[in-house]
Protein backbone atom coordinates (compact mmCIF):
# COMPACT_ATOMS: atom_id res chain seq x y z
CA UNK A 1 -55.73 -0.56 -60.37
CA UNK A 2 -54.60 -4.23 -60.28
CA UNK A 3 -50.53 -4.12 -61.27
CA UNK A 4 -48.34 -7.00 -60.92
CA UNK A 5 -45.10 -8.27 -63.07
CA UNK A 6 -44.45 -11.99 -63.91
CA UNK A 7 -40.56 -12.70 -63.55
CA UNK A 8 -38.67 -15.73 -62.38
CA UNK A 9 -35.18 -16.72 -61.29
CA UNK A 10 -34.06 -18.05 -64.64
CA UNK A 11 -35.88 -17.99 -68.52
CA UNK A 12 -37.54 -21.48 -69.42
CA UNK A 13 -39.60 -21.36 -66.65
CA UNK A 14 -42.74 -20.83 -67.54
CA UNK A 15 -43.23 -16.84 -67.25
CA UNK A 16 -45.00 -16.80 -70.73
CA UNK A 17 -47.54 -19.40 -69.70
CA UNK A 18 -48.19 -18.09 -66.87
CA UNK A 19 -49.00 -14.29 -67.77
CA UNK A 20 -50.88 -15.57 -71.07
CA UNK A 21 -53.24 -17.71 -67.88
CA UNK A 22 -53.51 -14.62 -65.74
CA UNK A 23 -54.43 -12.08 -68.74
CA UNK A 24 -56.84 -14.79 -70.41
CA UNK A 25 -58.49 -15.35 -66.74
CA UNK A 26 -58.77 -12.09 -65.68
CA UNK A 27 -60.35 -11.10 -69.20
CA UNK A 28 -62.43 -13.85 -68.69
CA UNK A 29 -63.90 -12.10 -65.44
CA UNK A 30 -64.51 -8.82 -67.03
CA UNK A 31 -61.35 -7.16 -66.27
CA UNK A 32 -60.04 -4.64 -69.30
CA UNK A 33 -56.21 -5.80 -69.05
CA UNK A 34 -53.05 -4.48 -70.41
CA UNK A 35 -50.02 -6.12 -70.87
CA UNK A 36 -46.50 -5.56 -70.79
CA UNK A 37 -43.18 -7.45 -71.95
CA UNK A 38 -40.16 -5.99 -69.87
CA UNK A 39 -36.90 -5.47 -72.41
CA UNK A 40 -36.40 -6.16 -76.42
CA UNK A 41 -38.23 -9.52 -77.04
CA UNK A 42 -40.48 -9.11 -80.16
CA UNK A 43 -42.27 -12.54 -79.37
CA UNK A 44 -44.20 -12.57 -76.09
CA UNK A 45 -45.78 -9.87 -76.66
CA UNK A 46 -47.77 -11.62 -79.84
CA UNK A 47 -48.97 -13.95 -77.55
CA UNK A 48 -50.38 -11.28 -75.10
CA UNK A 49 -52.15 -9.59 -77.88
CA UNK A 50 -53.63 -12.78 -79.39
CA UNK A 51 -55.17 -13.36 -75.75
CA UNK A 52 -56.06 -9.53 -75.29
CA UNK A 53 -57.22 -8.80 -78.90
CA UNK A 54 -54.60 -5.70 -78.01
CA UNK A 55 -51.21 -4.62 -78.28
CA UNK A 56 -49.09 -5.49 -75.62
CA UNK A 57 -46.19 -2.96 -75.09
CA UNK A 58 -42.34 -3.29 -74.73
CA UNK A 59 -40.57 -1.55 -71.51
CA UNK A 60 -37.14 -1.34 -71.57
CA UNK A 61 -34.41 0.34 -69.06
CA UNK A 62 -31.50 0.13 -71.53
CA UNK A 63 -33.27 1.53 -75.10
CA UNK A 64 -35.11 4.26 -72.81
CA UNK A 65 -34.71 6.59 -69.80
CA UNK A 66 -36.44 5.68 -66.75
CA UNK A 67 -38.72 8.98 -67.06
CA UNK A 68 -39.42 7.77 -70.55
CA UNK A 69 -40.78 4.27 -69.46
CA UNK A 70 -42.69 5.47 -66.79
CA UNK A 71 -44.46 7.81 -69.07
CA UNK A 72 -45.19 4.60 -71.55
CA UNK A 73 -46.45 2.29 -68.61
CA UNK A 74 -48.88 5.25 -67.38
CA UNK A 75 -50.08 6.19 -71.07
CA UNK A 76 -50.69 2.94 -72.00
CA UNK A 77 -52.17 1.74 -68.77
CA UNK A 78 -55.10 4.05 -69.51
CA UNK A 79 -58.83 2.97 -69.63
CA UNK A 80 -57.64 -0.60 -67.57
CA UNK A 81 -58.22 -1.93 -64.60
CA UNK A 82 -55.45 -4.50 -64.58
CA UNK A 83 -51.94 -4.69 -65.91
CA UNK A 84 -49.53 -7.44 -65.98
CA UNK A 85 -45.92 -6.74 -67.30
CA UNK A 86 -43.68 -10.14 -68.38
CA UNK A 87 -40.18 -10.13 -67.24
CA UNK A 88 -37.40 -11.18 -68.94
CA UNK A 89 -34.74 -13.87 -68.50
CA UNK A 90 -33.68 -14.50 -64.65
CA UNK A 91 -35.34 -11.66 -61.83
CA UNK A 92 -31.56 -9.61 -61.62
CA UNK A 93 -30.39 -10.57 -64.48
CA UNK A 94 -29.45 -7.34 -66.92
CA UNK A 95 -27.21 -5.71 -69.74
CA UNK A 96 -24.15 -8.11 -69.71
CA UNK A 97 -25.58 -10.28 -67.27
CA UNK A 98 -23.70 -9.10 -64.50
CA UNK A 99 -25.87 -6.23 -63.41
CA UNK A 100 -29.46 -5.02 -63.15
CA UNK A 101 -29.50 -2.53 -65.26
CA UNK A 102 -32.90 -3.27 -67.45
CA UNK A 103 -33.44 -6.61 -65.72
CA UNK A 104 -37.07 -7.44 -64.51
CA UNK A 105 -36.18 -6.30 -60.77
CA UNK A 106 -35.08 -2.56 -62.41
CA UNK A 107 -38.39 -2.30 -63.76
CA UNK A 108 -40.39 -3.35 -61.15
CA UNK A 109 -38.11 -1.33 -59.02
CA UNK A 110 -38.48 1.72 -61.49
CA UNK A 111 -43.08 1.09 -61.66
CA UNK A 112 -43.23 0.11 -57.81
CA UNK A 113 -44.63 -3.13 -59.33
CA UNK A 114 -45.68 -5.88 -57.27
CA UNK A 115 -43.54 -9.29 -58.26
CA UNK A 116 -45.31 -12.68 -58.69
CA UNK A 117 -42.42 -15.38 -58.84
CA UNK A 118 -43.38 -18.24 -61.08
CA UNK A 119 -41.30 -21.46 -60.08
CA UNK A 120 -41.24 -24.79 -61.81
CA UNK A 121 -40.26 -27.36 -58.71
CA UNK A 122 -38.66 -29.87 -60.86
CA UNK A 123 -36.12 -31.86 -59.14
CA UNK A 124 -36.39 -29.72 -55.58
CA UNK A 125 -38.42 -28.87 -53.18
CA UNK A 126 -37.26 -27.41 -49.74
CA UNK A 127 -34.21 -26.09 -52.45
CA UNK A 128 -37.09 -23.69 -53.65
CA UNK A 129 -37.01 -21.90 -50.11
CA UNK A 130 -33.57 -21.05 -50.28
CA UNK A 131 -33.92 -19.92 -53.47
CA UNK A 132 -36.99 -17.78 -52.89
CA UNK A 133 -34.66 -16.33 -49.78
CA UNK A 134 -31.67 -15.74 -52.04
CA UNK A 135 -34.15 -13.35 -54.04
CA UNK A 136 -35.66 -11.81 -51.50
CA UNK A 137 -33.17 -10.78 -49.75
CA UNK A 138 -30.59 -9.68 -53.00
CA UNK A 139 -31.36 -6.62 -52.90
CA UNK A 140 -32.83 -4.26 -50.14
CA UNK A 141 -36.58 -4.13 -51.84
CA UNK A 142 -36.76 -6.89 -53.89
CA UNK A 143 -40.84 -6.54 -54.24
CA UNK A 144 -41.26 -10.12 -54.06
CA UNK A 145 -45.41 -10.42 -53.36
CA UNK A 146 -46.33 -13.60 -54.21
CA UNK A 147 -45.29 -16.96 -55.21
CA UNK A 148 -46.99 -19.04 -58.41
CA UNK A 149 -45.72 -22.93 -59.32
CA UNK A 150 -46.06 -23.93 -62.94
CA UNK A 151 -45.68 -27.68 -64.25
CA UNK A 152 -46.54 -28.43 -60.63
CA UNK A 153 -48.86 -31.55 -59.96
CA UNK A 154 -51.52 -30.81 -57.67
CA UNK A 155 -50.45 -33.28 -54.79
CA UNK A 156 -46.88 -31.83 -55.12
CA UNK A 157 -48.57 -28.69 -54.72
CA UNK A 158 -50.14 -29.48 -51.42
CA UNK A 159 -46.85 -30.15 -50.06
CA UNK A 160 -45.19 -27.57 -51.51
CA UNK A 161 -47.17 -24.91 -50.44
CA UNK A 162 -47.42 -24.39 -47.03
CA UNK A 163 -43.49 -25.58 -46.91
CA UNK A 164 -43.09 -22.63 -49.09
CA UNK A 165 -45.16 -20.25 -47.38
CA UNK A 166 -43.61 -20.94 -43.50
CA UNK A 167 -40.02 -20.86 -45.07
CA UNK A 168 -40.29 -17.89 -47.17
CA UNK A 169 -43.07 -15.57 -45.63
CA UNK A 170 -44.36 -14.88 -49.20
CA UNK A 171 -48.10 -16.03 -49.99
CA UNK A 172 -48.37 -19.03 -52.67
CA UNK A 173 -51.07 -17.93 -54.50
CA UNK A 174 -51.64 -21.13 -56.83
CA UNK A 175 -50.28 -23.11 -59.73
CA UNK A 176 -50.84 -24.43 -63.11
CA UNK A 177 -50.46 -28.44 -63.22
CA UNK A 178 -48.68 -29.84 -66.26
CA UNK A 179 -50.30 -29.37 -69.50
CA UNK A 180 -49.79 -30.21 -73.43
CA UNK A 181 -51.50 -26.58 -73.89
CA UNK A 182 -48.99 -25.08 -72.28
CA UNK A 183 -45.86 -26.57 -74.35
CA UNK A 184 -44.92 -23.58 -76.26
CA UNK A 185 -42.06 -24.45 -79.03
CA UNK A 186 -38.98 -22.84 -79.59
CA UNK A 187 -36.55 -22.09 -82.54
CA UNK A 188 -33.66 -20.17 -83.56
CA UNK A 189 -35.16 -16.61 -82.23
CA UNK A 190 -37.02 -17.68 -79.63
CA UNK A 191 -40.93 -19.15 -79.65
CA UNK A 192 -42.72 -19.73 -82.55
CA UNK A 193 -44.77 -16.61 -83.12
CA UNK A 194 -48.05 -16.64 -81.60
CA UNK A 195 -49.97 -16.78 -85.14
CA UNK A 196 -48.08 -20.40 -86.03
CA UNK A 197 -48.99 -21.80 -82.88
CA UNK A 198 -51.74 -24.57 -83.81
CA UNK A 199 -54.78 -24.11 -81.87
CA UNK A 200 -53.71 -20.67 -79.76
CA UNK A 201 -57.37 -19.81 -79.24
CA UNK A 202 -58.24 -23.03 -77.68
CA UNK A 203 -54.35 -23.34 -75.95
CA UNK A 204 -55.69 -20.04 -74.02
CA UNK A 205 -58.83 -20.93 -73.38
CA UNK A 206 -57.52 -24.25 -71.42
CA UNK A 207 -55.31 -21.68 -70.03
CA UNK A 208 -57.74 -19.41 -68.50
CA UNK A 209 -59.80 -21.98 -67.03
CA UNK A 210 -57.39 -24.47 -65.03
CA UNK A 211 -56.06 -20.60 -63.57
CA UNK A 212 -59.61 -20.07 -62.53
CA UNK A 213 -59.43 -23.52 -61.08
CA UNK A 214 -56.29 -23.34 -59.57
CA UNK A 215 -54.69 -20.06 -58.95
CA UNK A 216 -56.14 -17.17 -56.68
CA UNK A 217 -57.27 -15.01 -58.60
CA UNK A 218 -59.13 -12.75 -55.96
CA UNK A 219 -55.95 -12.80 -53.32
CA UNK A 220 -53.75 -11.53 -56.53
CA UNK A 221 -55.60 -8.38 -56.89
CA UNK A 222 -56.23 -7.66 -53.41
CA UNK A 223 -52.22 -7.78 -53.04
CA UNK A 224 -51.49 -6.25 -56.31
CA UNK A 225 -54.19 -3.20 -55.78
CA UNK A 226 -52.23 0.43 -56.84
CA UNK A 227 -53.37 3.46 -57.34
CA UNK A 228 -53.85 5.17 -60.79
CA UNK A 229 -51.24 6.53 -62.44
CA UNK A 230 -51.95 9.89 -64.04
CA UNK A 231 -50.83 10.23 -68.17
CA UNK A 232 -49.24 13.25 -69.79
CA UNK A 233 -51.20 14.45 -72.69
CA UNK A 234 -50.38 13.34 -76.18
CA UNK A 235 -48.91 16.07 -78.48
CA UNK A 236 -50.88 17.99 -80.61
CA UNK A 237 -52.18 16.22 -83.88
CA UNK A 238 -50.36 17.40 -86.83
CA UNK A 239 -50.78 16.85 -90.96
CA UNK A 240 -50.02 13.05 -91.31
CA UNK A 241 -47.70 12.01 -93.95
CA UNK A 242 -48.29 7.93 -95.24
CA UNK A 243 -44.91 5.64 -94.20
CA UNK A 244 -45.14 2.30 -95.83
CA UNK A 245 -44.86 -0.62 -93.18
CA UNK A 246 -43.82 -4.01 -93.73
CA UNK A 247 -45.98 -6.07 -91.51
CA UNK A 248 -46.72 -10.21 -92.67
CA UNK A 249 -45.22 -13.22 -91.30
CA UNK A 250 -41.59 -12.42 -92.39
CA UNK A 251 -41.47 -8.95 -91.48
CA UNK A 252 -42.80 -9.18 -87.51
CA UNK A 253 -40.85 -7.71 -85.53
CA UNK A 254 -42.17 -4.09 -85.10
CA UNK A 255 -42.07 -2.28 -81.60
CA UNK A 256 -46.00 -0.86 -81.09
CA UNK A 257 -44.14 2.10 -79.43
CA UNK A 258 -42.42 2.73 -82.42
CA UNK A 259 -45.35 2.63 -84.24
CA UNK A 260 -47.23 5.54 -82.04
CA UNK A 261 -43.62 7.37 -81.89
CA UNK A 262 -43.77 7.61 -85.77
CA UNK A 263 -47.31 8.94 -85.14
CA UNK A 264 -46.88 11.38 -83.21
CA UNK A 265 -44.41 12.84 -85.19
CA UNK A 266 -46.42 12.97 -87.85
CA UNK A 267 -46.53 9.81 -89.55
CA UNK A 268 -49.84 7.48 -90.90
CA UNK A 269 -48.36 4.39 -90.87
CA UNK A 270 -49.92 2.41 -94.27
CA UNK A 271 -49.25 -1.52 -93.49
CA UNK A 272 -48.41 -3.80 -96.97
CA UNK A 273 -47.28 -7.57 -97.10
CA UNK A 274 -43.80 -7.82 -99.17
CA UNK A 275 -45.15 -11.81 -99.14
CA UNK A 276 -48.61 -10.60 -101.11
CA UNK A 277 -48.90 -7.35 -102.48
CA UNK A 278 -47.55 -6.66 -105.78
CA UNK A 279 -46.84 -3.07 -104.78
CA UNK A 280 -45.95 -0.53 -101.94
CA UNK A 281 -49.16 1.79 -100.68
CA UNK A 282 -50.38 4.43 -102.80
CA UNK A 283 -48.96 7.47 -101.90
CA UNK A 284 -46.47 6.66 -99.73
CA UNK A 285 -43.59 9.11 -98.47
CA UNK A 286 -41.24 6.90 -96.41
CA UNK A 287 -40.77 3.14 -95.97
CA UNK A 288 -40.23 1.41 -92.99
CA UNK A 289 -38.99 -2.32 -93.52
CA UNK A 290 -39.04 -4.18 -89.51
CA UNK A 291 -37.03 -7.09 -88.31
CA UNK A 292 -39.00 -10.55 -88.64
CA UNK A 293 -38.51 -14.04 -90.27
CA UNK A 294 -37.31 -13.15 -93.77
CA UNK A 295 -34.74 -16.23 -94.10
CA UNK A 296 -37.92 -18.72 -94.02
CA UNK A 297 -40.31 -16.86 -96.63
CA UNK A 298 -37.30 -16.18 -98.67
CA UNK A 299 -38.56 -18.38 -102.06
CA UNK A 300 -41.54 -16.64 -100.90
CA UNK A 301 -40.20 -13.38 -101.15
CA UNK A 302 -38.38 -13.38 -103.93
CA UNK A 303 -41.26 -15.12 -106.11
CA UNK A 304 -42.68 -11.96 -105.90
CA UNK A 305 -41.18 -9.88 -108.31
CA UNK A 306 -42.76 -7.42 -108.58
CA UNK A 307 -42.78 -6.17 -104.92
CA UNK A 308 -38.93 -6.79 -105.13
CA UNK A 309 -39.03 -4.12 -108.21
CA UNK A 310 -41.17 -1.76 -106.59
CA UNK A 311 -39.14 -1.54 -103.39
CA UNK A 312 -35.76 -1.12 -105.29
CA UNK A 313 -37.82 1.58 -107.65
CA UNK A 314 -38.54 3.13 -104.54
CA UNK A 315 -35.01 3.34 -103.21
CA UNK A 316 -33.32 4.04 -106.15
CA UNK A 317 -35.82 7.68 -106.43
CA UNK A 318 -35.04 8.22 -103.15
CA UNK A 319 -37.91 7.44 -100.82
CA UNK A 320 -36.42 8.02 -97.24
CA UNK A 321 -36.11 4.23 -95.31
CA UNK A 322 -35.24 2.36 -92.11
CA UNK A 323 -34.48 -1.47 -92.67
CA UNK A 324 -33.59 -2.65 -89.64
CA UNK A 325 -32.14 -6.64 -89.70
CA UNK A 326 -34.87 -8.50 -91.23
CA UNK A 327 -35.57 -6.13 -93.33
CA UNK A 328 -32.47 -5.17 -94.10
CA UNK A 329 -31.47 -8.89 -94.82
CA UNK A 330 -34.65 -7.79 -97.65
CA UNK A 331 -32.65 -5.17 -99.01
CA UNK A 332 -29.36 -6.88 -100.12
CA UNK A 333 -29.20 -8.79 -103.27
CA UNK A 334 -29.60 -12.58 -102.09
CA UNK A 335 -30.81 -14.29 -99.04
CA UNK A 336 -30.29 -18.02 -98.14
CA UNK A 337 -33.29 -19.77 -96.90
CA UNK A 338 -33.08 -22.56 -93.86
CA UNK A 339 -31.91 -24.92 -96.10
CA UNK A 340 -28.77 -22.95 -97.33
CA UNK A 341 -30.57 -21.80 -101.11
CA UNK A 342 -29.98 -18.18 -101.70
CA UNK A 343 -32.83 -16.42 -103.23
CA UNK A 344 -32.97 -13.03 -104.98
CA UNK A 345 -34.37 -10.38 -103.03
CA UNK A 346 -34.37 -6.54 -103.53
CA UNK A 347 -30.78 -5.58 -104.51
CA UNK A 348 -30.59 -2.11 -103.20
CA UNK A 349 -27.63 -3.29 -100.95
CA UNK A 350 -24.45 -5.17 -101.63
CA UNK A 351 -24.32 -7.88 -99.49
CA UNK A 352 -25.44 -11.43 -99.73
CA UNK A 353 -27.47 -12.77 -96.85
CA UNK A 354 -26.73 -16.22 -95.26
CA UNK A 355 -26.93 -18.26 -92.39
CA UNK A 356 -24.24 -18.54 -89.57
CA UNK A 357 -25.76 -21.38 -87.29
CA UNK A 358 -25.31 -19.63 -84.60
CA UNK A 359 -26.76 -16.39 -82.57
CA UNK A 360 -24.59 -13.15 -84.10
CA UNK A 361 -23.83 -10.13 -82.44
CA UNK A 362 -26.24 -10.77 -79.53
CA UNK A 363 -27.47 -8.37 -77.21
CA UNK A 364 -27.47 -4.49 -75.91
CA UNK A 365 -25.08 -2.32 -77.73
CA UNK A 366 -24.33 1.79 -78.67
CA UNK A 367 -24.17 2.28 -81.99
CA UNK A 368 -22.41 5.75 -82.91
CA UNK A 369 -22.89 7.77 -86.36
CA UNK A 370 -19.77 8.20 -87.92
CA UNK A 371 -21.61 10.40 -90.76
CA UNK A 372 -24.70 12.60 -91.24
CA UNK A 373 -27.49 10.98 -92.38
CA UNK A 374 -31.09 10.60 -92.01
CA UNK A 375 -31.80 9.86 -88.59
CA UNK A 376 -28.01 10.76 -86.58
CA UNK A 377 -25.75 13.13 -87.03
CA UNK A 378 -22.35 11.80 -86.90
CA UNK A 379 -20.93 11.37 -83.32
CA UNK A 380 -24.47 10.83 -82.23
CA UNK A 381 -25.24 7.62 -80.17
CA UNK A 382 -28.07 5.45 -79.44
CA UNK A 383 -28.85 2.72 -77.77
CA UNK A 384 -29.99 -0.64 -79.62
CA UNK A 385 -30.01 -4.30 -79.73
CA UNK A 386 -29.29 -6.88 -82.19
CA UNK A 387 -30.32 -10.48 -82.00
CA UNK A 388 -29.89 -12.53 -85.60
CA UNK A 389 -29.04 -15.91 -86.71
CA UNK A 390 -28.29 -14.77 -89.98
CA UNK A 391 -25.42 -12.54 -91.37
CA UNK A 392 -24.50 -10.40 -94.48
CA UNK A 393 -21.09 -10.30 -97.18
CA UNK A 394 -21.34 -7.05 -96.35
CA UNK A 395 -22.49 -4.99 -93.34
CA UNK A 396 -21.94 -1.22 -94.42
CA UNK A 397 -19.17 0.84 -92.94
CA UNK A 398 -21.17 4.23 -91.78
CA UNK A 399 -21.70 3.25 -88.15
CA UNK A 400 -19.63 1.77 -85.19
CA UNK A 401 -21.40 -0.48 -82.38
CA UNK A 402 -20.01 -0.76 -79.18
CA UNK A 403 -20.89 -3.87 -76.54
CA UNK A 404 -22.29 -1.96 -73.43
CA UNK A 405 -20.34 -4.76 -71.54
CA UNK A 406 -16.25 -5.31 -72.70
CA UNK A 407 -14.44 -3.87 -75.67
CA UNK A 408 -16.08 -5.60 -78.46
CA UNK A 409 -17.13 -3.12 -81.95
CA UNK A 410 -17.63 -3.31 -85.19
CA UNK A 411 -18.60 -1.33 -88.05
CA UNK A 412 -21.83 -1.15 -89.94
CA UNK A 413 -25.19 0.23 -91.46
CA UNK A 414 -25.56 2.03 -94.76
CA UNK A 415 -27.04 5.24 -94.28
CA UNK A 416 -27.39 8.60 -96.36
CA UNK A 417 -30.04 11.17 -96.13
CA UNK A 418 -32.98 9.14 -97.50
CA UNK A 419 -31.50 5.58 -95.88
CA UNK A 420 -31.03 3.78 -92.52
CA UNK A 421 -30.20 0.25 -93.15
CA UNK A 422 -28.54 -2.08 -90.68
CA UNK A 423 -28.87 -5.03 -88.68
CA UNK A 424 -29.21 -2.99 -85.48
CA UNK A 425 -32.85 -2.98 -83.82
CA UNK A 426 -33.92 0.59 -83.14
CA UNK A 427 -36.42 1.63 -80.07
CA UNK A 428 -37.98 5.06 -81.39
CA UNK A 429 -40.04 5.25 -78.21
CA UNK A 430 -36.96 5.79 -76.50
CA UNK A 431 -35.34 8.05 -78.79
CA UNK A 432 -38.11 10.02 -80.23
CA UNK A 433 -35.78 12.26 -82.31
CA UNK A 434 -35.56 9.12 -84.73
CA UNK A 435 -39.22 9.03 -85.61
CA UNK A 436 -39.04 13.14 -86.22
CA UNK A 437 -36.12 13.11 -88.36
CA UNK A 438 -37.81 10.33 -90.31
CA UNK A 439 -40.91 11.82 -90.65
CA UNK A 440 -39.37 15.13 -91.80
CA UNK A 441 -37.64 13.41 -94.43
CA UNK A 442 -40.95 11.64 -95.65
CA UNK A 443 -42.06 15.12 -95.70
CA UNK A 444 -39.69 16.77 -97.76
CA UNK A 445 -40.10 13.63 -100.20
CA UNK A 446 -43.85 14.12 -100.11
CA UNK A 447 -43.19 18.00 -100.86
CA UNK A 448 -40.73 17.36 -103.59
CA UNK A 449 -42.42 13.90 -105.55
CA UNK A 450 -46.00 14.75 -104.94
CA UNK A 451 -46.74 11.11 -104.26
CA UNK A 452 -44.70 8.09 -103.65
CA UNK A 453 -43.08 6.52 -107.08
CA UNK A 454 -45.15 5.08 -109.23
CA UNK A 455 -44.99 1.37 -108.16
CA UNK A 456 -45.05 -1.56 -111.30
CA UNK A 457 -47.66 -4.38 -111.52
């Protein structure tokens, strides 16, 4: 099997690109490719499906166990012949940024995965050795394979590249010269998701040609050949109960992993548009509201009335939940759009949402139960991640995060036993007993209504 991860020594330069050139090519040669994004980001891995026609899968060393992760890169790595895994931010960068704990290098280290560097040579050249050497030599295996320049013009290439290869000892294996396809923008959470890109299909097509043109396609596999890994079984299939899922351009943000976690616990997850449909799934037991882009569909949102009614119906006759930031921005009575109007939305929860200007509460953190409830017990941890532009009046009180890295908490979440609703991003795949507890509640629900509440027009 073909393996390889994408990283490079800082974020902007041009990882994205280049994995979305290298799936698109390889798929274009007949290849059945898999992707991977290594740690949290929701984003990339939109763009790896919408070249794949697949899901692409999140791997992350912080919200799972190393055992865990290898067991998700094997399972899902089934029935392909290649696999390319995205890294994140700089090559050793990690939780706090001053380890490698969950950085790109732990996972490859964790996989044994073959490392293609991608550099952009703006404003250096012989600099990029030294560089390339810093890397290499960082740690004792740094798995360095292979070099790739992006943004590079092809006569800087042809001095670049042997300079590279005699100073580093690492094979340059091609480039991708600069190109208005390949200008991805960015806004407050990152790139523009993958579906509001104008003209992705033809953006990737561009893609996948000038890599057949210029990069090596054949010398990357023949250095990034592995053998198969083997897959556990999946548990036994059980009765499925129906979860509601939010899943439409404001509600986005849903781990895949999470997804098949809920599964195999027992769950049928039923996907509805809180932008569109007037009213949850029929015969729903649980609802599962995701992180996304709520704050610019909020008119949107809360034009629709009658989903707003039927999710606060819902709540208020106790269909079990999990509302995690986006969604559980949804929840609370108003939210303010990009332009600072606050909108109605559900009104199950207190607070008023509204915009900060700036990135809240960013990054890896613990968050510890304080109180029974749903899906912890109190005193239970687990690991999660926030990353939000926008903030609540009021956060709940029934939980207390903790910054991996210094001495930084703060309370929140409103939970109960039918509720989980915070701004904290949760990673089921990595803490399966989530998904079971949730699914046992939908089941009880299920056992005691019947059917889900009867939803208004």
């Amino acid at each position: 099997m073909i393996e390889c991860m994408i990283a490079a020594p800082q974020s902007g330069g041009g990882k994205t690109v280049m994995t979305c050139a290298l799936l698109a090519a390889l798929k274009h040669q007949g290849h059945r490719v898999c992707a991977f994004k290594c740690g949290p980001d929701y984003i990339d891995p939109m763009f790896h499906r919408a070249v794949l026609g697949v899901d692409s899968h999140n791997l992350d060393l912080f919200l799972s166990e190393e055992a865990t992760v290898r067991s998700l890169y094997a399972r899902y790595t089934q029935g392909h012949d290649v696999a390319v895994c995205e890294g994140v931010m700089g090559f050793y960068d990690g939780v706090g940024g001053t380890t490698t704990r969950a950085s790109a290098w732990h996972l490859a280290e964790v996989l044994d995965l073959p490392v293609l560097l991608v550099l952009r040579p703006k404003g250096a050249s012989l600099t990029l050795a030294a560089i390339i050497q810093g890397l290499k030599h960082f740690r004792p295996n740094s798995h360095l394979a292979g070099i790739l320049l992006n943004d590079c013009k092809p006569m800087l290439y042809q001095t670049l590249a042997p300079m590279l290869e005699r100073e580093t000892g690492l094979p340059v294996l091609g480039y991708l010269p600069p190109m208005e396809e390949a200008c991805l923008e960015s806004r407050h959470l990152g790139l523009y998701t993958a579906g509001e890109v104008r003209n992705l299909a033809a953006r990737i097509r561009a893609l996948s040609e000038q890599a057949e043109k210029t990069v090596d396609l054949s010398r990357i596999q023949a250095l990034c050949m592995r053998p198969e890994r083997r897959a556990k079984g999946n548990r036994a299939s059980v009765t499925e109960v129906p979860l509601a899922v939010a899943r439409d351009e404001a509600f986005c943000f849903c781990y895949a992993e999470t997804l098949d976690a809920l599964r195999a616990a027992g769950a049928e997850p039923v996907f509805f548009s809180p932008l569109r449909d007037k009213k949850l799934p029929a015969g729903c037991a649980g609802l599962y509201l995701p992180g996304g882009y709520p704050e610019l569909h909020a008119e949107e949102l809360s034009r629709n009335e009658a989903m707003r009614r039927a999710v606060k119906e819902a709540l208020e006759q106790g269909i079990p939940t999990v509302a995690e930031c986006g969604g559980f921005l949804y929840l609370g009575r108003t939210l303010e759009d990009d332009q600072g109007t606050a909108w109605p939305m559900a009104g199950s929860l207190p607070g008023q949402g509204y915009r900060t200007g700036r990135l809240v509460r960013f990054g890896y953190a613990e968050l510890t139960a304080k109180t029974d409830s749903m899906l912890l017990r109190a005193g239970e941890t687990v690991p999660i991640h926030e990353f939000h532009y926008w903030d609540s009046t009021q956060n709940g009180t029934d939980c207390v995060v903790q910054k991996t890295m210094g001495r930084r908490q703060w309370e929140c979440g409103f939970v109960s036993q039918n509720l989980f609703a915070s701004f904290a991003h949760l990673y089921m795949a990595g803490a399966p007993q989530l998904a079971e507890r949730f699914v046992a509640a939908a089941r009880r629900y299920e056992r005691k209504r019947g059917t889900c509440p009867k939803q208004s027009n």
